[in-house]
Protein backbone atom coordinates (compact mmCIF):
# COMPACT_ATOMS: atom_id res chain seq x y z
CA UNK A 1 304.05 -32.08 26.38
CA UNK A 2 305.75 -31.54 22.95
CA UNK A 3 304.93 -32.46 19.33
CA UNK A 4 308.37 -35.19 18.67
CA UNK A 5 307.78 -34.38 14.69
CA UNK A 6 308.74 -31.11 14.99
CA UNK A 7 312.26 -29.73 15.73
CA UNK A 8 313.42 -26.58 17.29
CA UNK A 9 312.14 -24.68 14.65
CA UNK A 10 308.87 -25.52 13.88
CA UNK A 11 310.18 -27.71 10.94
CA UNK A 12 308.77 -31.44 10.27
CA UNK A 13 311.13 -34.48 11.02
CA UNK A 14 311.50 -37.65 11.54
CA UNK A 15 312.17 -38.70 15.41
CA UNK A 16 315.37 -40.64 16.16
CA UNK A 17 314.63 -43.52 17.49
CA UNK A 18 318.59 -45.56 17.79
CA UNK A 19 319.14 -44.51 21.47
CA UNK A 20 316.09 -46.26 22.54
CA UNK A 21 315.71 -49.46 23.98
CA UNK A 22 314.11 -52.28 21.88
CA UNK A 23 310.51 -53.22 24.19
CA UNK A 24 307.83 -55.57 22.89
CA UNK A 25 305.25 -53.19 21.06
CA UNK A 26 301.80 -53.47 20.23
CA UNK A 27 298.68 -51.74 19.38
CA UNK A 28 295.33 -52.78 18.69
CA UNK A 29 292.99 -50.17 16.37
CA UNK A 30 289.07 -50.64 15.14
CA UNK A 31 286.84 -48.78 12.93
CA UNK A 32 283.35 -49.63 10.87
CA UNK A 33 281.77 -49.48 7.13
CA UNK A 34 278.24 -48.81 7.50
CA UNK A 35 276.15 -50.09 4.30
CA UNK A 36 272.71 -51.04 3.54
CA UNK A 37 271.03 -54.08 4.74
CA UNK A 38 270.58 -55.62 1.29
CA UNK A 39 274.27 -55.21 0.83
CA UNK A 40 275.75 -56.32 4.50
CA UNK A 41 273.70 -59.55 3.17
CA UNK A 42 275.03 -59.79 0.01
CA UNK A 43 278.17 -59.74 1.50
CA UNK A 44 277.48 -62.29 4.44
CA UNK A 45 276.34 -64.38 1.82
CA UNK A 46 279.09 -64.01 -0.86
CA UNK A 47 277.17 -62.35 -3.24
CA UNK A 48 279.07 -59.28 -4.43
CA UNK A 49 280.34 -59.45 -8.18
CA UNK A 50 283.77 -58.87 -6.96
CA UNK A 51 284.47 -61.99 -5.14
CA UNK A 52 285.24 -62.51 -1.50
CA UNK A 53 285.16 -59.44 0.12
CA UNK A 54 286.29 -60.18 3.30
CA UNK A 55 289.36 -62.29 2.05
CA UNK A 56 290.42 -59.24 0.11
CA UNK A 57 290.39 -56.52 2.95
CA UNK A 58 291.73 -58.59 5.28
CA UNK A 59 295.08 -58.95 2.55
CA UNK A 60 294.81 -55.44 1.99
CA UNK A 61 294.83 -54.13 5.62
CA UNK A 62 297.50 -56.73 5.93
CA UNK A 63 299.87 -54.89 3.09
CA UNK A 64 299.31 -51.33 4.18
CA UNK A 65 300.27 -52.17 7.92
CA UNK A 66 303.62 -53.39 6.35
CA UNK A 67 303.69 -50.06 4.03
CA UNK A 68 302.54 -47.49 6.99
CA UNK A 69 306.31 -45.96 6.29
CA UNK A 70 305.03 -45.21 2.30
CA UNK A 71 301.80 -43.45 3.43
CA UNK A 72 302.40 -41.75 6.55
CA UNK A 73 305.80 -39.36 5.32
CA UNK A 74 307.28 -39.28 9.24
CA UNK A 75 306.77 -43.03 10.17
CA UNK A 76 309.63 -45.45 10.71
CA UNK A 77 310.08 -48.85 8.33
CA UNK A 78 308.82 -51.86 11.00
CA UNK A 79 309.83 -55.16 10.94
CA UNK A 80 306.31 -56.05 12.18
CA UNK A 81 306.10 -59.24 13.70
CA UNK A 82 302.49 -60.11 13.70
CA UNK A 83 299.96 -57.98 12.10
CA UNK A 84 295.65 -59.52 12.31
CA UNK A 85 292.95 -58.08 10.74
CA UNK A 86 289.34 -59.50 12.01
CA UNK A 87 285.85 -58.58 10.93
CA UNK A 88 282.37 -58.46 12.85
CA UNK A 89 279.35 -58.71 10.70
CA UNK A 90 276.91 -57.02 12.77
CA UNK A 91 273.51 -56.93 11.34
CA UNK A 92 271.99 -54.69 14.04
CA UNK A 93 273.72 -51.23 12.63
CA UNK A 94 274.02 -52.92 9.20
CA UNK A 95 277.44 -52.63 9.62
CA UNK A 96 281.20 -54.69 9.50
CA UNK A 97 283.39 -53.94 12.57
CA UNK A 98 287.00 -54.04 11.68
CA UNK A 99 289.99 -54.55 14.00
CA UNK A 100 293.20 -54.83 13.33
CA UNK A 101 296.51 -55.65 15.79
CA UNK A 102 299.98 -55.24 15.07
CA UNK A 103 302.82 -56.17 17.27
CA UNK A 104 307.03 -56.01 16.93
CA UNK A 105 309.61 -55.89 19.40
CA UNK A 106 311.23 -52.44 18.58
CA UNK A 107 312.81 -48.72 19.35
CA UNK A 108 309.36 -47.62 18.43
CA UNK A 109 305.33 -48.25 18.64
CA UNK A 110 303.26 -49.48 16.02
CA UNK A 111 299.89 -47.16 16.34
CA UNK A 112 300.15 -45.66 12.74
CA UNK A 113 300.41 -49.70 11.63
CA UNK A 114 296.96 -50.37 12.99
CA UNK A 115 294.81 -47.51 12.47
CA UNK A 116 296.33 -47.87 8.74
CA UNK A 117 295.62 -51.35 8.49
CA UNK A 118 291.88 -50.41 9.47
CA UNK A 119 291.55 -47.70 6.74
CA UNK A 120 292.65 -49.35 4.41
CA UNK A 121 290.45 -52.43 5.05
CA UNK A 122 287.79 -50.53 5.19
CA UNK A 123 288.19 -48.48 2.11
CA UNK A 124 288.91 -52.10 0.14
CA UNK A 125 285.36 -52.74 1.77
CA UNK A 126 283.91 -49.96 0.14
CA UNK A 127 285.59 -50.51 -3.61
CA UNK A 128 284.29 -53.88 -3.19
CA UNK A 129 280.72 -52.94 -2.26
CA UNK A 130 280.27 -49.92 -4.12
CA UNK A 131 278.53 -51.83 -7.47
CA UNK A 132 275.03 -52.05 -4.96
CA UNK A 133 275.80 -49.35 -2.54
CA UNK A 134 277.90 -45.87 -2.86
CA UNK A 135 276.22 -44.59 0.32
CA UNK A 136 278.56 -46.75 2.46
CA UNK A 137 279.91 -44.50 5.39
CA UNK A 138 283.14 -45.22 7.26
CA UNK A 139 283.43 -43.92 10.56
CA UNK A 140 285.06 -44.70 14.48
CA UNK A 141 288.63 -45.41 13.24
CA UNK A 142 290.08 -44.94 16.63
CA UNK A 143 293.06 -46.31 18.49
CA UNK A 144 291.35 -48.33 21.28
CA UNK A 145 294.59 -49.43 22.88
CA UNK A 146 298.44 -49.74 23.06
CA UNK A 147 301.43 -51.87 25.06
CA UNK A 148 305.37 -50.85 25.39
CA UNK A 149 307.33 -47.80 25.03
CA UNK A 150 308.95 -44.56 27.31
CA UNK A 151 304.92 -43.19 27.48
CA UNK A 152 303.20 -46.58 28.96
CA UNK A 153 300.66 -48.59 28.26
CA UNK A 154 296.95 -46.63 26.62
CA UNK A 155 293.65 -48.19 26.85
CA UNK A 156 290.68 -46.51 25.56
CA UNK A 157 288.08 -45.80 28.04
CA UNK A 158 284.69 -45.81 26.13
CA UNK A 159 282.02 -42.96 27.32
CA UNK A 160 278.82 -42.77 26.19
CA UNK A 161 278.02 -39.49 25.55
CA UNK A 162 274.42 -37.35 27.00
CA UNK A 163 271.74 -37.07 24.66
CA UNK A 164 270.61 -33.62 24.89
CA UNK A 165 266.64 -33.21 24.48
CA UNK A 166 266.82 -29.63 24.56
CA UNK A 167 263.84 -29.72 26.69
CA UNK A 168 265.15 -27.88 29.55
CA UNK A 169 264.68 -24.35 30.90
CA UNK A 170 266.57 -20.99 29.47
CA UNK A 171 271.00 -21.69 30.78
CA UNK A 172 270.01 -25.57 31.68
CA UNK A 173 270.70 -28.58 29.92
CA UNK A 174 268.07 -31.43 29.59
CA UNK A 175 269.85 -34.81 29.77
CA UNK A 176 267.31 -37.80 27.58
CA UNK A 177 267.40 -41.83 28.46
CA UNK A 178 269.35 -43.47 25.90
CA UNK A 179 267.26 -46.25 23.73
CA UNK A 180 266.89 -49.76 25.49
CA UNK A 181 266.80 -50.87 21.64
CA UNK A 182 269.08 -49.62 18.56
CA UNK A 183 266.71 -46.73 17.26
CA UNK A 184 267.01 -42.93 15.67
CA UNK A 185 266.17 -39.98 17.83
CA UNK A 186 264.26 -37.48 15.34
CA UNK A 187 263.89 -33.64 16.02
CA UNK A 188 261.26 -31.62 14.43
CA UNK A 189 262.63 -27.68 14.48
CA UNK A 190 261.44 -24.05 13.86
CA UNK A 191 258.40 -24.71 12.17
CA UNK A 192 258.07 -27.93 11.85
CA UNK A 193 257.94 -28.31 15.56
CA UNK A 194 254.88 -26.57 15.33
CA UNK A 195 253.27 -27.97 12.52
CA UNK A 196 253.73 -31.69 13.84
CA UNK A 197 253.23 -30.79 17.51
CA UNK A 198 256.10 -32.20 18.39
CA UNK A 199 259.88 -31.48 19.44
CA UNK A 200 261.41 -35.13 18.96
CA UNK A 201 260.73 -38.57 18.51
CA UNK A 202 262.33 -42.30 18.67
CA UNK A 203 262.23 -44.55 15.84
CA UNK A 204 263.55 -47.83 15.87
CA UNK A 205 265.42 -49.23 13.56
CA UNK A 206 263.12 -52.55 13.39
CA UNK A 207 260.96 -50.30 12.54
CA UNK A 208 262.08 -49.09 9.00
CA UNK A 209 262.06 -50.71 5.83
CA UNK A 210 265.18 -49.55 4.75
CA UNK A 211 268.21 -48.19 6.97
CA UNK A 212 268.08 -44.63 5.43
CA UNK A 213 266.43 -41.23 5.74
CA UNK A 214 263.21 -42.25 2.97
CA UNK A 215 263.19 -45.47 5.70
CA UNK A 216 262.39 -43.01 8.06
CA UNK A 217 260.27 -40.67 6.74
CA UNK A 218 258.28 -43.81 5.69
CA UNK A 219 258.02 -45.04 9.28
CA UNK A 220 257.04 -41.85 10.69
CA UNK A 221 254.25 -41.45 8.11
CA UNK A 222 253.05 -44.97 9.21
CA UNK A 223 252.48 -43.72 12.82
CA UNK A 224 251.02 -40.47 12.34
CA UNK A 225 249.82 -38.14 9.43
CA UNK A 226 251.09 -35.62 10.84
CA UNK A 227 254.40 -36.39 9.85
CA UNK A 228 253.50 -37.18 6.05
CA UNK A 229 254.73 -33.32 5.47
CA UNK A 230 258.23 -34.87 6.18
CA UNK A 231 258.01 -36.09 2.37
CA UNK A 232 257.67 -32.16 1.00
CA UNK A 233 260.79 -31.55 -0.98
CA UNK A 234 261.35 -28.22 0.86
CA UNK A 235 261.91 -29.75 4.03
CA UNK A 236 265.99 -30.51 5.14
CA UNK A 237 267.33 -33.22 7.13
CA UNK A 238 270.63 -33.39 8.80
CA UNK A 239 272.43 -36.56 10.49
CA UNK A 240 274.43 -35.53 13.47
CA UNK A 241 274.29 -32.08 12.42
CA UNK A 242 275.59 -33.27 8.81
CA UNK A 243 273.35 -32.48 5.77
CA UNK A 244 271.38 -35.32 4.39
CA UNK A 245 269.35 -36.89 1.65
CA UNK A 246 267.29 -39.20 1.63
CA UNK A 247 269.74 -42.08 0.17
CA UNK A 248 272.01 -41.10 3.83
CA UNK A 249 271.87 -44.21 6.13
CA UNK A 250 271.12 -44.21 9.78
CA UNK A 251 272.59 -46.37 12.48
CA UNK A 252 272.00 -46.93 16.03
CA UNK A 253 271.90 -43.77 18.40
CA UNK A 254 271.87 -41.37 15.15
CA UNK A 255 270.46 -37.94 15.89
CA UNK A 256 268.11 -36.97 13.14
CA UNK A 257 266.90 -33.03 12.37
CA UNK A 258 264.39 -32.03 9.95
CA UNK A 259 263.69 -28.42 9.05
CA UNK A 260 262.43 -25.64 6.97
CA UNK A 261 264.51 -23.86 4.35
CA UNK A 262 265.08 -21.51 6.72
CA UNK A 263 265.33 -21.68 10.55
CA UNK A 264 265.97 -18.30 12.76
CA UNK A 265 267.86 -17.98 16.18
């Protein structure tokens, strides 16, 4: 297997693609904007001060998959024949699914169409949400399948990952049950561990007031004292081993870490 950007010499090109035959092409790509409750429903509802929000992404994700060749320096001018954007509203993660498919019947495939067409709809997404809610996250832009071309046909095989509990023995690996529900699974380390007599816990997310870390720190202080010390200033938080504050929004299956200033080992 060979990179087909670069030549002989290491240098970046663009592939020739006139000696191949023209085969019915198309790819399908998805990604998702995670926001705030209270925004997701101002935007279900048409409530944002910029307008229809939807409308506007979709036109947007539109444009850039016909403009891929303008963004991406190496990518081939398309005379795209179809090109969809959707959008799922799910209210579960407090989140909008977006999917996009473009199809032509050419020399080469239209991946970089799609997965553009999702960033780009998602990012209009953002500008048009960000008045209520600069926390958004965008995240999972993936290519989750493609049809045509020399290299086949690609479908993305979705694999849920372990959760590791980190309760086993010294060289073994400790597999957890994934939540029945949508919750956060919370670890208390170094210290803290000690101080809350605990190692983890599950939260779910009908259980917080609002989707984000103060959500959280507000449920667990609900169920036990204990974790009240959560609130201390001092005390750090990561999402999926990513630094956090407490404005950071959580989502289905997130793995949440608080700790001390300072941890050892």
């Amino acid at each position: 297997m060979h990179l087909t950007h670069l030549n002989t010499r290491g240098e970046a090109n663009m592939v020739d693609v006139g000696d191949k035959q023209e085969t019915r092409r198309e790819a399908v790509a998805s990604g998702r904007i995670v926001m705030l409750p209270e925004t997701l429903t101002l935007l279900s509802e048409g409530g944002l001060p910029k307008g229809d929000v939807l409308a506007t992404a979709r036109i947007a994700g539109i444009q850039a998959a016909k403009r891929t060749h303008e963004l991406i320096p190496l990518c081939h001018a398309l005379a795209l024949s179809k090109v969809s954007v959707e959008f799922e509203i799910d209210m579960a993660e407090s989140c909008v699914h977006v999917t996009s498919l473009c199809r032509l019947n050419g020399r080469t495939g239209v991946e970089m169409e799609a997965l553009t067409a999702v960033s780009v709809a998602c990012l209009t997404l953002y500008d048009m949400c960000k008045a209520v809610d600069k926390g958004m996250r965008i995240d999972a832009i993936q290519l989750d399948s493609k049809q045509g071309g020399q290299r086949g046909d690609y479908q993305r095989v979705n694999r849920q990952s372990p959760i590791v509990t980190g309760e086993g023995t010294s060289g073994e690996v400790s597999l957890g049950e994934r939540c029945p529900s949508p919750c956060v699974r919370v670890k208390f380390l170094a210290e803290l561990r000690e101080r809350v007599g605990e190692s983890e816990a599950t939260v779910g997310l009908d259980q917080l007031a609002s989707r984000d870390i103060s959500g959280l720190k507000a449920a667990l202080a609900e169920r036990d004292d204990r974790f009240k010390l959560l609130t201390d200033q001092r005390t750090l938080c990561a999402i999926n081993q990513v630094m956090a504050n407490d404005d950071a929004l959580v989502t289905d299956d997130d793995e949440v870490a608080f700790f001390p200033p300072v941890t050892g080992g």
